[in-house]
Structure formats: structure tokens, C-alpha cells
PDB file of N, CA and C in Angstrom:
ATOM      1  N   UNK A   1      59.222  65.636 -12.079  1.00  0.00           N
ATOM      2  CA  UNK A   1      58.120  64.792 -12.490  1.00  0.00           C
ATOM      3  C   UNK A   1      58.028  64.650 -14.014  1.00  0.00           C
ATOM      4  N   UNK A   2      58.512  65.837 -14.340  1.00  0.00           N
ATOM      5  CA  UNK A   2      58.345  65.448 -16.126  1.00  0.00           C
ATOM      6  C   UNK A   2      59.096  64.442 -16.897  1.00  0.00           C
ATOM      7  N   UNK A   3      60.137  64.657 -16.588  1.00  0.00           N
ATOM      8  CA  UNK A   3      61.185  63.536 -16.576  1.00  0.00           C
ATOM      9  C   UNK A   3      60.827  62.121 -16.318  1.00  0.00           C
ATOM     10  N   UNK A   4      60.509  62.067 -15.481  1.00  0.00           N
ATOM     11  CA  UNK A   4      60.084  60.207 -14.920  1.00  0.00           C
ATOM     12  C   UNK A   4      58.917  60.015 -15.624  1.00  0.00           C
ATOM     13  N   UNK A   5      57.818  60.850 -16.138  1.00  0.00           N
ATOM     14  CA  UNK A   5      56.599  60.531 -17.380  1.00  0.00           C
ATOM     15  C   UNK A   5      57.299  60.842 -18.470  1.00  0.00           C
ATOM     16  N   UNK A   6      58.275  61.157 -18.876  1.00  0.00           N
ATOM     17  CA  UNK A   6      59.102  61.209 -20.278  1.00  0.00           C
ATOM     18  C   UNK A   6      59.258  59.729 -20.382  1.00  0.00           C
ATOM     19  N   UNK A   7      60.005  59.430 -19.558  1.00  0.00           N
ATOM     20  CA  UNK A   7      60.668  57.910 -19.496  1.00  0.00           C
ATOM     21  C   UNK A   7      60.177  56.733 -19.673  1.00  0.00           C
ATOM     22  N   UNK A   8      58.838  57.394 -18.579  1.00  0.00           N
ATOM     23  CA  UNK A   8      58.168  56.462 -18.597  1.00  0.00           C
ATOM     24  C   UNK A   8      57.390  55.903 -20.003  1.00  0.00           C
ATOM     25  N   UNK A   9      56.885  57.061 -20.833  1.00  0.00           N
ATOM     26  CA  UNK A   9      56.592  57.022 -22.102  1.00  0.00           C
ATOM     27  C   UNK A   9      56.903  56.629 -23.288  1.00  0.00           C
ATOM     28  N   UNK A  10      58.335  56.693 -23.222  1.00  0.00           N
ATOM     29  CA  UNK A  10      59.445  56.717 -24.068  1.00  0.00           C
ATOM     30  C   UNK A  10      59.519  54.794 -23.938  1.00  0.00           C
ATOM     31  N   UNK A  11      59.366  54.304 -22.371  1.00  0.00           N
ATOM     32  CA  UNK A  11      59.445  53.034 -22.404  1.00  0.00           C
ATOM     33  C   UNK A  11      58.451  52.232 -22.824  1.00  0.00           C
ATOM     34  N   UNK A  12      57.331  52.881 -22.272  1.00  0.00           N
ATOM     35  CA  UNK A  12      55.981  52.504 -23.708  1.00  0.00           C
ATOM     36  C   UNK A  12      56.013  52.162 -24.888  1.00  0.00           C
ATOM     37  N   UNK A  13      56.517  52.950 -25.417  1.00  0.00           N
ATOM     38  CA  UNK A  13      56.553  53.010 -26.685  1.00  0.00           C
ATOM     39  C   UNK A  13      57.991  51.888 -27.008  1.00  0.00           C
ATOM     40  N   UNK A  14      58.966  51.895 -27.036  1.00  0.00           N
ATOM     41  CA  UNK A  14      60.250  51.359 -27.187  1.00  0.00           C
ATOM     42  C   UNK A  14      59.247  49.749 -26.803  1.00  0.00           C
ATOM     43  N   UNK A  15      58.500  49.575 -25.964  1.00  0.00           N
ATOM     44  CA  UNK A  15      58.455  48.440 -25.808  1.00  0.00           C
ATOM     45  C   UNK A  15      57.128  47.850 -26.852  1.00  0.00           C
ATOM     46  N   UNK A  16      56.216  48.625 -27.230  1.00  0.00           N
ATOM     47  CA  UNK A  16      55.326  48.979 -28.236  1.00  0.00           C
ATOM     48  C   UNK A  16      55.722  48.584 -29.156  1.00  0.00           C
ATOM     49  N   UNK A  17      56.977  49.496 -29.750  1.00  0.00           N
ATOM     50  CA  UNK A  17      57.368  48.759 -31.202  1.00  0.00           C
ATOM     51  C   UNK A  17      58.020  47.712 -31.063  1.00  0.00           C
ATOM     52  N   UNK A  18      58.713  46.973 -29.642  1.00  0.00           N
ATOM     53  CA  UNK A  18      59.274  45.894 -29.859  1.00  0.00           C
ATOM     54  C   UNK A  18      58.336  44.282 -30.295  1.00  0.00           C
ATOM     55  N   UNK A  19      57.264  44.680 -29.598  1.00  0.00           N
ATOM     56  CA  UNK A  19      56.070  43.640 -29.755  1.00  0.00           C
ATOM     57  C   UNK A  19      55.599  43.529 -30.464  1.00  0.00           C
ATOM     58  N   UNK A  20      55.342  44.668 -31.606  1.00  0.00           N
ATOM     59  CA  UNK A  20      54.363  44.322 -32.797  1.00  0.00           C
ATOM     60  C   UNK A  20      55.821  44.390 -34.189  1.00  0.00           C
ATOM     61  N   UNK A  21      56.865  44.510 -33.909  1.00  0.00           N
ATOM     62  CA  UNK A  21      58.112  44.032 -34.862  1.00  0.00           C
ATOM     63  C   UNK A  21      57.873  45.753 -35.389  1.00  0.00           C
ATOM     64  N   UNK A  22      57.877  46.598 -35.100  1.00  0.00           N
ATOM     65  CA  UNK A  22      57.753  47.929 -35.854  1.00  0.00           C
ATOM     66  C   UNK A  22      59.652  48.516 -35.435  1.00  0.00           C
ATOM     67  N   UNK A  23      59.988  47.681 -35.098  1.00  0.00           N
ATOM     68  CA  UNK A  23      61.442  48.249 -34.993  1.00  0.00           C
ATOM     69  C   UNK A  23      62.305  47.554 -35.836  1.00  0.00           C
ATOM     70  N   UNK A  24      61.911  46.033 -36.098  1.00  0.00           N
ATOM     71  CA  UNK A  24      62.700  45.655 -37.043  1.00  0.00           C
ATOM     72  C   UNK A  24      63.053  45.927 -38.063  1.00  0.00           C
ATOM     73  N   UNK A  25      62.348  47.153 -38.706  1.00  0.00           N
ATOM     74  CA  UNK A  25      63.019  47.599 -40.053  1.00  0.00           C
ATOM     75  C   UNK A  25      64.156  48.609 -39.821  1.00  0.00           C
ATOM     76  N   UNK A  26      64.246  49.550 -38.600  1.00  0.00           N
ATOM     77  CA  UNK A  26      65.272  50.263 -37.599  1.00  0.00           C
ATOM     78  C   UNK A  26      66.322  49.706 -37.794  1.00  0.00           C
ATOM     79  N   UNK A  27      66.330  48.150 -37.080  1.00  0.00           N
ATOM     80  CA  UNK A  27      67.723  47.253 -36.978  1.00  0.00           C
ATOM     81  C   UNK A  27      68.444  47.077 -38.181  1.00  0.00           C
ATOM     82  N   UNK A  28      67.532  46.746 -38.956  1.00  0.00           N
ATOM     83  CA  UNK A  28      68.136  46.410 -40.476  1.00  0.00           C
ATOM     84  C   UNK A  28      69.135  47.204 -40.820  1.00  0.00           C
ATOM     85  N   UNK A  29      67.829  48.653 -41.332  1.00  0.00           N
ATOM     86  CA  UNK A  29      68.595  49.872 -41.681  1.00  0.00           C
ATOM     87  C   UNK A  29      70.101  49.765 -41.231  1.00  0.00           C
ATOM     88  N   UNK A  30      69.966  50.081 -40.072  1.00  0.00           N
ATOM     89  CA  UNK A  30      71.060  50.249 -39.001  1.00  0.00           C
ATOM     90  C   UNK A  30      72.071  48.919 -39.055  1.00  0.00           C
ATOM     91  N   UNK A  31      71.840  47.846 -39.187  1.00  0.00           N
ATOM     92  CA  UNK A  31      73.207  46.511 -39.633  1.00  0.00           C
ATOM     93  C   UNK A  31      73.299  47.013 -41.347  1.00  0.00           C
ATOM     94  N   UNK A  32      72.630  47.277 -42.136  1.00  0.00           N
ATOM     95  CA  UNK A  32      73.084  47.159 -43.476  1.00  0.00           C
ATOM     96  C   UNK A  32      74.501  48.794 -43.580  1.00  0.00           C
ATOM     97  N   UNK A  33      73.469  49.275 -42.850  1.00  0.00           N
ATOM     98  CA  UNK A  33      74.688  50.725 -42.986  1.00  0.00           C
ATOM     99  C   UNK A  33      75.853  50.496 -42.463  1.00  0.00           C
ATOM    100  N   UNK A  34      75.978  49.385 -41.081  1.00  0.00           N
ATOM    101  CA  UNK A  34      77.086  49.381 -39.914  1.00  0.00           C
ATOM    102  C   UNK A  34      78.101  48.150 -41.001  1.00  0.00           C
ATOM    103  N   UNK A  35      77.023  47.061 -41.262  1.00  0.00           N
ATOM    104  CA  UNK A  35      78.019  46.276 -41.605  1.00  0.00           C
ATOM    105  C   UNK A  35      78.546  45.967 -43.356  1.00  0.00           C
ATOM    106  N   UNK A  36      77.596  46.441 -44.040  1.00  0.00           N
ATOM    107  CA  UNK A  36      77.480  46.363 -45.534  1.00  0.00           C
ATOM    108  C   UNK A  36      76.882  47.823 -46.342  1.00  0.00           C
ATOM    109  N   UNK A  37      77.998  48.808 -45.844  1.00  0.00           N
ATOM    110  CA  UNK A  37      77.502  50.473 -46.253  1.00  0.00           C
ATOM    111  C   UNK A  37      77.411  50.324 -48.162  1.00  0.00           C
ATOM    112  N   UNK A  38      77.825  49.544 -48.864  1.00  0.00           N
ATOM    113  CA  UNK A  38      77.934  49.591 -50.241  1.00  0.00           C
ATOM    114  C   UNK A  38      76.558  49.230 -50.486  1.00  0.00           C
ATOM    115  N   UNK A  39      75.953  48.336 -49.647  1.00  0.00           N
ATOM    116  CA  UNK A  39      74.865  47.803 -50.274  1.00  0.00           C
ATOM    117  C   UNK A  39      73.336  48.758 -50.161  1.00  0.00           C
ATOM    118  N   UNK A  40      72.486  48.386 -50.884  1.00  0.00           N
ATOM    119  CA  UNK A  40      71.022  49.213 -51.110  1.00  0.00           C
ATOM    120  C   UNK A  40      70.311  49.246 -49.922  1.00  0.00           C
ATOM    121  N   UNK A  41      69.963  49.699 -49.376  1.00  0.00           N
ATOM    122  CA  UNK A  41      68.996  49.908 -48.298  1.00  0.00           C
ATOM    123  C   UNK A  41      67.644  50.091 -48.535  1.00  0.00           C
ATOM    124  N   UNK A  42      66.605  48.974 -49.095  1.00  0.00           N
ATOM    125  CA  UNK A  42      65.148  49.115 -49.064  1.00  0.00           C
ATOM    126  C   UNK A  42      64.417  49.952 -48.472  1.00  0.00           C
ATOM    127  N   UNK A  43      63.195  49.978 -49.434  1.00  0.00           N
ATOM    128  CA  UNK A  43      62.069  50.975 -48.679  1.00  0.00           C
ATOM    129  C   UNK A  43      61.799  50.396 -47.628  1.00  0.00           C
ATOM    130  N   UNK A  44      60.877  50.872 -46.725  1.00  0.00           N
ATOM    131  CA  UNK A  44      60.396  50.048 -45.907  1.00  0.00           C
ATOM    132  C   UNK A  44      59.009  49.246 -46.468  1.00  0.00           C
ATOM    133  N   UNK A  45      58.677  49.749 -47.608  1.00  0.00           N
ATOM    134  CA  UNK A  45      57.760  48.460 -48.079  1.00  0.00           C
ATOM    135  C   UNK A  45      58.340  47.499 -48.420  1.00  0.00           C
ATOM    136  N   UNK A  46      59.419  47.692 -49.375  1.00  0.00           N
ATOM    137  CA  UNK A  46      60.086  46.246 -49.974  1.00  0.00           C
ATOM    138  C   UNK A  46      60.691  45.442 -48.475  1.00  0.00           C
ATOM    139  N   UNK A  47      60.842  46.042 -47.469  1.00  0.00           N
ATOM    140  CA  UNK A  47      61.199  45.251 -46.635  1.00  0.00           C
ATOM    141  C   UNK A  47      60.963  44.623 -45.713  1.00  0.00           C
ATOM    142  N   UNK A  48      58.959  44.903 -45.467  1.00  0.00           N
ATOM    143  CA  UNK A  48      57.961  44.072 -45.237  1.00  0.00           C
ATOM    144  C   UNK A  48      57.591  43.128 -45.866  1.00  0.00           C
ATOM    145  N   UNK A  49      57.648  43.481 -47.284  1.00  0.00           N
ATOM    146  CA  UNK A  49      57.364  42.477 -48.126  1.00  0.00           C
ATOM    147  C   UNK A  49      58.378  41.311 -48.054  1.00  0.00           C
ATOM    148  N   UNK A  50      59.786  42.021 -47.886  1.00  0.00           N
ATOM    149  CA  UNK A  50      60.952  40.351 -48.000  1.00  0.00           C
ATOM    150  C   UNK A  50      60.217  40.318 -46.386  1.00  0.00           C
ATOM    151  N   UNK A  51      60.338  40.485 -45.838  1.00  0.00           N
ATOM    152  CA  UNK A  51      59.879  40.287 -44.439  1.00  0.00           C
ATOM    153  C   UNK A  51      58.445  38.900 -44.469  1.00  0.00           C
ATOM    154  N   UNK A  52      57.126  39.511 -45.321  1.00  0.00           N
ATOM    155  CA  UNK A  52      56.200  38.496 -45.068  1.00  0.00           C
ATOM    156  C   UNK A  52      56.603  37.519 -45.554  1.00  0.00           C
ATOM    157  N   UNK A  53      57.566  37.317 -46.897  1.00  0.00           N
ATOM    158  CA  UNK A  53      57.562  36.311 -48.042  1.00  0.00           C
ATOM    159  C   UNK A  53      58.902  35.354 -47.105  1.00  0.00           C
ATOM    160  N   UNK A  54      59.368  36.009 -45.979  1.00  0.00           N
ATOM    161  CA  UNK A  54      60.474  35.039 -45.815  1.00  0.00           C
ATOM    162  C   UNK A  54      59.570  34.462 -44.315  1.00  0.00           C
ATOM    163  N   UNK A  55      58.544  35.167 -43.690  1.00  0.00           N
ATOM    164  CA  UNK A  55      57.620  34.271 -42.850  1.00  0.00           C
ATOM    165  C   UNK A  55      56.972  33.133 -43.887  1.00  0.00           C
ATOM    166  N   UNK A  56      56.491  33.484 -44.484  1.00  0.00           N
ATOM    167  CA  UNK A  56      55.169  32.442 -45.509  1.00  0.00           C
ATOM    168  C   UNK A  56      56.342  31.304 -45.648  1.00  0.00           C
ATOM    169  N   UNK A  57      57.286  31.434 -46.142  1.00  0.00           N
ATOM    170  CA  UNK A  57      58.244  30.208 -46.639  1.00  0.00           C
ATOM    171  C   UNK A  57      58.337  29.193 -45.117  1.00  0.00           C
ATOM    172  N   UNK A  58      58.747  30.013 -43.755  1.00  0.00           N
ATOM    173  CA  UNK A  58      59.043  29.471 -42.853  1.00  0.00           C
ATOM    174  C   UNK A  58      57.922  29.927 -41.281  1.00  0.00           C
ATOM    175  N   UNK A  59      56.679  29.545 -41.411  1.00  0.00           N
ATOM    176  CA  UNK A  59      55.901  29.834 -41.015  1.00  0.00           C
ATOM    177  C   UNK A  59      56.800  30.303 -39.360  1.00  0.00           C
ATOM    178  N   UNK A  60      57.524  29.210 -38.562  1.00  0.00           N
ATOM    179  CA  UNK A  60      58.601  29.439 -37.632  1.00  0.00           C
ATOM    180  C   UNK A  60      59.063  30.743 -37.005  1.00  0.00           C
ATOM    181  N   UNK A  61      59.265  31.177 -38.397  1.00  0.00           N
ATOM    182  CA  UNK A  61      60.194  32.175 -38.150  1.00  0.00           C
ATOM    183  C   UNK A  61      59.409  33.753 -37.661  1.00  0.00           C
ATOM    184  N   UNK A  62      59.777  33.958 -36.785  1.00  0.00           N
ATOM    185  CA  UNK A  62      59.249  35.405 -36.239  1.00  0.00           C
ATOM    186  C   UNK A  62      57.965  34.891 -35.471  1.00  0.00           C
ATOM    187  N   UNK A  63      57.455  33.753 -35.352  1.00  0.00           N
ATOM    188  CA  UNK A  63      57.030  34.056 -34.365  1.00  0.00           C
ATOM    189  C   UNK A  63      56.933  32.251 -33.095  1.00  0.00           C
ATOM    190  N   UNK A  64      58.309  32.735 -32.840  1.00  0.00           N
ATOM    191  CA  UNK A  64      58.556  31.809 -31.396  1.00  0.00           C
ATOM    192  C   UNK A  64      57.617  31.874 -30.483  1.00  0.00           C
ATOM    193  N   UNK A  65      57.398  30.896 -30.037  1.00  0.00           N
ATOM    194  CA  UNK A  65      56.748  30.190 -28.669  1.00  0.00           C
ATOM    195  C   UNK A  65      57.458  30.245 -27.149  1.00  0.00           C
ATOM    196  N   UNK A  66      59.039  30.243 -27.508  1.00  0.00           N
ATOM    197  CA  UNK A  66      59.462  29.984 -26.109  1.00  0.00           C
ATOM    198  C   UNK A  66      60.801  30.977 -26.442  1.00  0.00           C
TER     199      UNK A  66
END
């Protein structure tokens, strides 16, 4: 039983941060290291911030309809 409420929790959450974008700074991290290891890896403030400033430019972006 502990196990299947681990999981179950674990999927909570995983799906938690997928909805409110709290993982997208995860992915980043994780492509800048996989695909461009030379380059700087932002705080995670500076990378909310490119984050809001590249919504505001393209209101569109990040948040689809369909």
C-alpha cells in the first residue's frame, strides 16, 4: 500500500508542476547541460524573467488554447 500512495503522490505532484510551468526551468537546465554544456546556465530568477519578457513580447506563447 505504501507504494501505490508513493506513486500516487509523486503523480500529483509531477503533474502539479506540469500545469503551473514549475518544471520548465528543470527542462532548460537539463537541454542547456545535454545540448550546449559550454554555455551559462541562469539562475532561476533570470530565467523567469527571460521567461515573462519573452511571454509579454508574444502574448501566444505559453499559453495555448488547443
Amino acid at each position: 500500500m505504501p507504494s501505490a500512495l508513493g506513486r500516487m503522490i509523486r503523480g500529483v505532484r509531477w503533474y502539479l508542476r506540469e500545469l503551473t510551468g514549475e518544471s520548465a526551468y528543470d527542462r532548460h537546465v537539463a537541454h542547456l547541460r545535454r545540448d550546449r554544456p559550454a554555455a551559462r546556465v541562469p539562475t532561476r530568477r533570470e530565467f523567469e524573467r527571460m521567461r515573462t519578457e519573452r511571454q509579454e513580447r508574444d502574448p501566444r506563447q505559453g499559453f495555448r488554447c488547443c
